[in-house]
C-alpha atoms as a PDB file:
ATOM      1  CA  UNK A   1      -8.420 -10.701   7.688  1.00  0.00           C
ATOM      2  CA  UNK A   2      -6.151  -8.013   6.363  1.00  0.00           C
ATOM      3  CA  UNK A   3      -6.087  -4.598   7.904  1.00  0.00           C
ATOM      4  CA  UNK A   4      -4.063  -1.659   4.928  1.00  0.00           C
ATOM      5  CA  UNK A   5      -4.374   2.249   6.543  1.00  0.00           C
ATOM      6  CA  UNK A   6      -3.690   5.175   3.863  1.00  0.00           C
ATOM      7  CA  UNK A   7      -4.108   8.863   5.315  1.00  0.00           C
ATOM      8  CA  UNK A   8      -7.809   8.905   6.201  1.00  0.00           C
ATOM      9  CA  UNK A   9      -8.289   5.427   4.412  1.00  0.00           C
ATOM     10  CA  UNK A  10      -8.925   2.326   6.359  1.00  0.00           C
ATOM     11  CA  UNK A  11      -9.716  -1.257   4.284  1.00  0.00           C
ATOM     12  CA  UNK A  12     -10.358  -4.727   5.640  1.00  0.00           C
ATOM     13  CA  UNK A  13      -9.618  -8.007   3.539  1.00  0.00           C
ATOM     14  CA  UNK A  14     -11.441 -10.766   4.200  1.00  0.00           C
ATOM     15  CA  UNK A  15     -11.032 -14.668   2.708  1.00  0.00           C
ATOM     16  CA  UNK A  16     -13.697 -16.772   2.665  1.00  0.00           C
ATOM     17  CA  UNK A  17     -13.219 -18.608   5.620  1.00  0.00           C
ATOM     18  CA  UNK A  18     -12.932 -14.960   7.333  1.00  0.00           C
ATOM     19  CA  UNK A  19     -16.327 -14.460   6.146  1.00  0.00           C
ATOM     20  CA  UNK A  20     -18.081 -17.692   7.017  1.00  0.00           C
ATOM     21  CA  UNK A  21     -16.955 -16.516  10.887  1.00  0.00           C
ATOM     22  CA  UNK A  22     -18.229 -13.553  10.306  1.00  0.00           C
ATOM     23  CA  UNK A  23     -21.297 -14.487   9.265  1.00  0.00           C
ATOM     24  CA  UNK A  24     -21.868 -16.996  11.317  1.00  0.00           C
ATOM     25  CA  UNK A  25     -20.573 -15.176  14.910  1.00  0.00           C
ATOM     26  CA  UNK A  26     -21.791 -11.933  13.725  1.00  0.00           C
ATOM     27  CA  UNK A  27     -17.865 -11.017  15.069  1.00  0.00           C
ATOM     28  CA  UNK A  28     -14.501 -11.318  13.468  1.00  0.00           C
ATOM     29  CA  UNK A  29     -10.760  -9.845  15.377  1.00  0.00           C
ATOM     30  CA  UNK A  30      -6.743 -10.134  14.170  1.00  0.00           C
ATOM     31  CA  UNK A  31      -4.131  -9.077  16.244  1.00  0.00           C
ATOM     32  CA  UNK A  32      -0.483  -7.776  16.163  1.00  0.00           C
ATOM     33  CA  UNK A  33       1.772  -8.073  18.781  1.00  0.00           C
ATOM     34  CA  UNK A  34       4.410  -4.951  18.532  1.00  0.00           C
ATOM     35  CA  UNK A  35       5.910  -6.173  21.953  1.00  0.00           C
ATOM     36  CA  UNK A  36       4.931  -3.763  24.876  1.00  0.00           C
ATOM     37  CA  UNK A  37       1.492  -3.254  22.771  1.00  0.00           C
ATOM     38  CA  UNK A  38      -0.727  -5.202  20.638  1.00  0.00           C
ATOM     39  CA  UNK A  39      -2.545  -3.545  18.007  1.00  0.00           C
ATOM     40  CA  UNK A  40      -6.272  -5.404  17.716  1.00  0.00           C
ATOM     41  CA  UNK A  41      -8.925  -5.016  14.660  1.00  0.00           C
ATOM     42  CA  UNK A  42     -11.998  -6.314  14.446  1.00  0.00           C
ATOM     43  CA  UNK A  43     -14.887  -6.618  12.305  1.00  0.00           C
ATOM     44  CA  UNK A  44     -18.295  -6.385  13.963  1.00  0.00           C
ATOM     45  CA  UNK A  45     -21.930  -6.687  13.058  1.00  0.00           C
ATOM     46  CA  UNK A  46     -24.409  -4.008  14.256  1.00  0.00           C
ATOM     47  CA  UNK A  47     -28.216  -3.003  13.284  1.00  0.00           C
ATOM     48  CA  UNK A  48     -27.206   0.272  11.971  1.00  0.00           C
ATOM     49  CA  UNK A  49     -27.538   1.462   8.448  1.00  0.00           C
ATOM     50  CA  UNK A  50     -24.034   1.906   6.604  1.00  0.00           C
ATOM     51  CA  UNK A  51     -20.496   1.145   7.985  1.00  0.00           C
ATOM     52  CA  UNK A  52     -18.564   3.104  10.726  1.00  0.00           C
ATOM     53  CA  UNK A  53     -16.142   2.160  12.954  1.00  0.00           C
ATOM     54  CA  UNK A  54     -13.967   3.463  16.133  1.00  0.00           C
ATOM     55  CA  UNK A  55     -10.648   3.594  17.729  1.00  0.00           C
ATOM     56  CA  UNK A  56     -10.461   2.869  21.567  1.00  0.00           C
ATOM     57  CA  UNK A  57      -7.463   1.238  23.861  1.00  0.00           C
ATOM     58  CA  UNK A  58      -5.203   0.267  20.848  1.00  0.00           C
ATOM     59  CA  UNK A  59      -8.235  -1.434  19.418  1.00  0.00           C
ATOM     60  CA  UNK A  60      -9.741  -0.591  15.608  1.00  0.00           C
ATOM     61  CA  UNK A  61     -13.117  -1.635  15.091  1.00  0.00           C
ATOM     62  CA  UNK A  62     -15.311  -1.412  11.854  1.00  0.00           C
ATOM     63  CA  UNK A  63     -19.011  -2.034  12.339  1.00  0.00           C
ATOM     64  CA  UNK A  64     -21.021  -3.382   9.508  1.00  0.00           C
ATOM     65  CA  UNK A  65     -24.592  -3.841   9.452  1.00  0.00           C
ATOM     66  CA  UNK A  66     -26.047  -6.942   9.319  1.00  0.00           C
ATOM     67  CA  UNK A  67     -28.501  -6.838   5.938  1.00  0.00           C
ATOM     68  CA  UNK A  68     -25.002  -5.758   4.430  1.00  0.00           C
ATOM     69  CA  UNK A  69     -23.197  -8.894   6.001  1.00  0.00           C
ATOM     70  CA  UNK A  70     -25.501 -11.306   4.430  1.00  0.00           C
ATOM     71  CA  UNK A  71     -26.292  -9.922   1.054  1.00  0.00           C
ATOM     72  CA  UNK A  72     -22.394  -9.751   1.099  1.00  0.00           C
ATOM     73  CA  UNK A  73     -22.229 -13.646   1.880  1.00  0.00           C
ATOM     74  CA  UNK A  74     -24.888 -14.700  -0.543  1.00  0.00           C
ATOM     75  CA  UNK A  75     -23.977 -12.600  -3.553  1.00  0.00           C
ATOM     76  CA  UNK A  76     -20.807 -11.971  -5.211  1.00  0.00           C
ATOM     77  CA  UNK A  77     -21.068  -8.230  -3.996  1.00  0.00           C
ATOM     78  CA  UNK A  78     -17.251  -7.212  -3.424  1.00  0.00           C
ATOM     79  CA  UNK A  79     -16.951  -5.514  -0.813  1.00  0.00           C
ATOM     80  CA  UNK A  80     -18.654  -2.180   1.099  1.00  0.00           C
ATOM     81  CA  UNK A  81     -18.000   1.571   1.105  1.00  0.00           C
ATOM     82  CA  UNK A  82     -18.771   4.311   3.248  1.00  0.00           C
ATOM     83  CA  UNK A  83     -17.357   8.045   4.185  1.00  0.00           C
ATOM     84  CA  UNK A  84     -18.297   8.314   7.946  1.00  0.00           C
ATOM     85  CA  UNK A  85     -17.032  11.848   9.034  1.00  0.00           C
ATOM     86  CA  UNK A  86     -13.861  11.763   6.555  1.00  0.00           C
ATOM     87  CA  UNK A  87     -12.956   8.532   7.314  1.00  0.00           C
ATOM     88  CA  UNK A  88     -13.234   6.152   4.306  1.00  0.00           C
ATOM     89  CA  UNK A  89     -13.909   2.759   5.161  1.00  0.00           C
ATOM     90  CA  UNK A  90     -14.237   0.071   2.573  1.00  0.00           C
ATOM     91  CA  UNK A  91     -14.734  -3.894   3.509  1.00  0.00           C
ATOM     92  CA  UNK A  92     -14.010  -6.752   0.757  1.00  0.00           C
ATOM     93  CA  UNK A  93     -13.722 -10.065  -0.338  1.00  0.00           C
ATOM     94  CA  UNK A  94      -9.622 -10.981  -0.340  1.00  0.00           C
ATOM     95  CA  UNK A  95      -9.275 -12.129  -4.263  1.00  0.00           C
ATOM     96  CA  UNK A  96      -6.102 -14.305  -5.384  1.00  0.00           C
ATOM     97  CA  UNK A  97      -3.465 -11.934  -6.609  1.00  0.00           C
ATOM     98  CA  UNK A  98      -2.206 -11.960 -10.213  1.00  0.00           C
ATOM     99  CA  UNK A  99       1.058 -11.956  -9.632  1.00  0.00           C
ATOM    100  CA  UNK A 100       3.167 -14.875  -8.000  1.00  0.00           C
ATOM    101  CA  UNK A 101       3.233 -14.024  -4.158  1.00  0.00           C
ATOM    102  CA  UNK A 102       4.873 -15.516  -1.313  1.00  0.00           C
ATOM    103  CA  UNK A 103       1.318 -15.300   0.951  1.00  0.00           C
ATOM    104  CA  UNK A 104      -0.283 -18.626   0.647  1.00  0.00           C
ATOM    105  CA  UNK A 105      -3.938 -17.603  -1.231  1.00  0.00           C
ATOM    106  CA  UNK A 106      -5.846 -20.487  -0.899  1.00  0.00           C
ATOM    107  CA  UNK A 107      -9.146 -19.325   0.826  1.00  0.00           C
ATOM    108  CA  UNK A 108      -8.910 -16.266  -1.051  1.00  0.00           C
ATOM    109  CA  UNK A 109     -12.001 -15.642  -3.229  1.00  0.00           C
ATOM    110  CA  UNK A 110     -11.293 -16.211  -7.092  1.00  0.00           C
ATOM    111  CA  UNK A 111     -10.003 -13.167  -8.762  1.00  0.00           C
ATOM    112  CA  UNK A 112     -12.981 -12.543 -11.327  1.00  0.00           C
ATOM    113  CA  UNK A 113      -9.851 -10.589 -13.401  1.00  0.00           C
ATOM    114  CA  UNK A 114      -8.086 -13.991 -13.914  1.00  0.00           C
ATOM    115  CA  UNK A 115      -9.810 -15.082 -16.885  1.00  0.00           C
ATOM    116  CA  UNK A 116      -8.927 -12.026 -18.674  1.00  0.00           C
ATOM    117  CA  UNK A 117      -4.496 -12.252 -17.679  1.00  0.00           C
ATOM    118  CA  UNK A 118      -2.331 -14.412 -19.705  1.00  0.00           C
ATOM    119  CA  UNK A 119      -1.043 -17.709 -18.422  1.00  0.00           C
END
């Protein structure tokens, strides 16, 4: 899972494998260690109606509700987006970049752009 914060803007990534767990565990958390701190995010089912998320003790987490979750797995739905209090919050499928990256992209989700790019 990928965590990108713009201004008010907060996105999470996730490859397929990262949604299986989710799915599955209902639950999904990264962490980066900054030394004295680690920052955590986290992914979370809930039985609420749209996204929203939090911040508490150095820990971001996004809830998602569940209906969302599993039309999400089942479909080929993108991703979700919600303003909650100013705070955009958008959760997506990770797709395989077009461009040659280092990041190894293998349980990425196909980009549906890629038949379109020149080889």
């Amino acid at each position: 899972m990928k965590i990108r914060i713009k201004g008010n803007s907060l996105r999470y990534r996730l490859t397929r494998s990262d949604v299986d767990k989710f799915l599955t565990d209902g639950y999904i958390a990264e962490t980066t260690d900054f030394g004295m701190q680690t920052l955590e995010y986290a992914l979370q089912q809930n039985r609420l109606n749209n996204l929203s998320a939090i911040f508490e003790g150095n820990k971001i987490t996004v809830f998602m509700p569940k209906t969302m979750a599993q039309e999400w797995y089942v479909t080929d739905r993108v991703g979700f987006e919600w303003n909650a209090n100013g705070l955009n919050l958008l959760v997506e499928k990770d797709f395989k970049c077009l461009d040659e990256v280092a990041e190894d992209q293998s349980d990425n989700y196909p980009n549906p752009l890629a038949k379109f790019s020149k080889v």
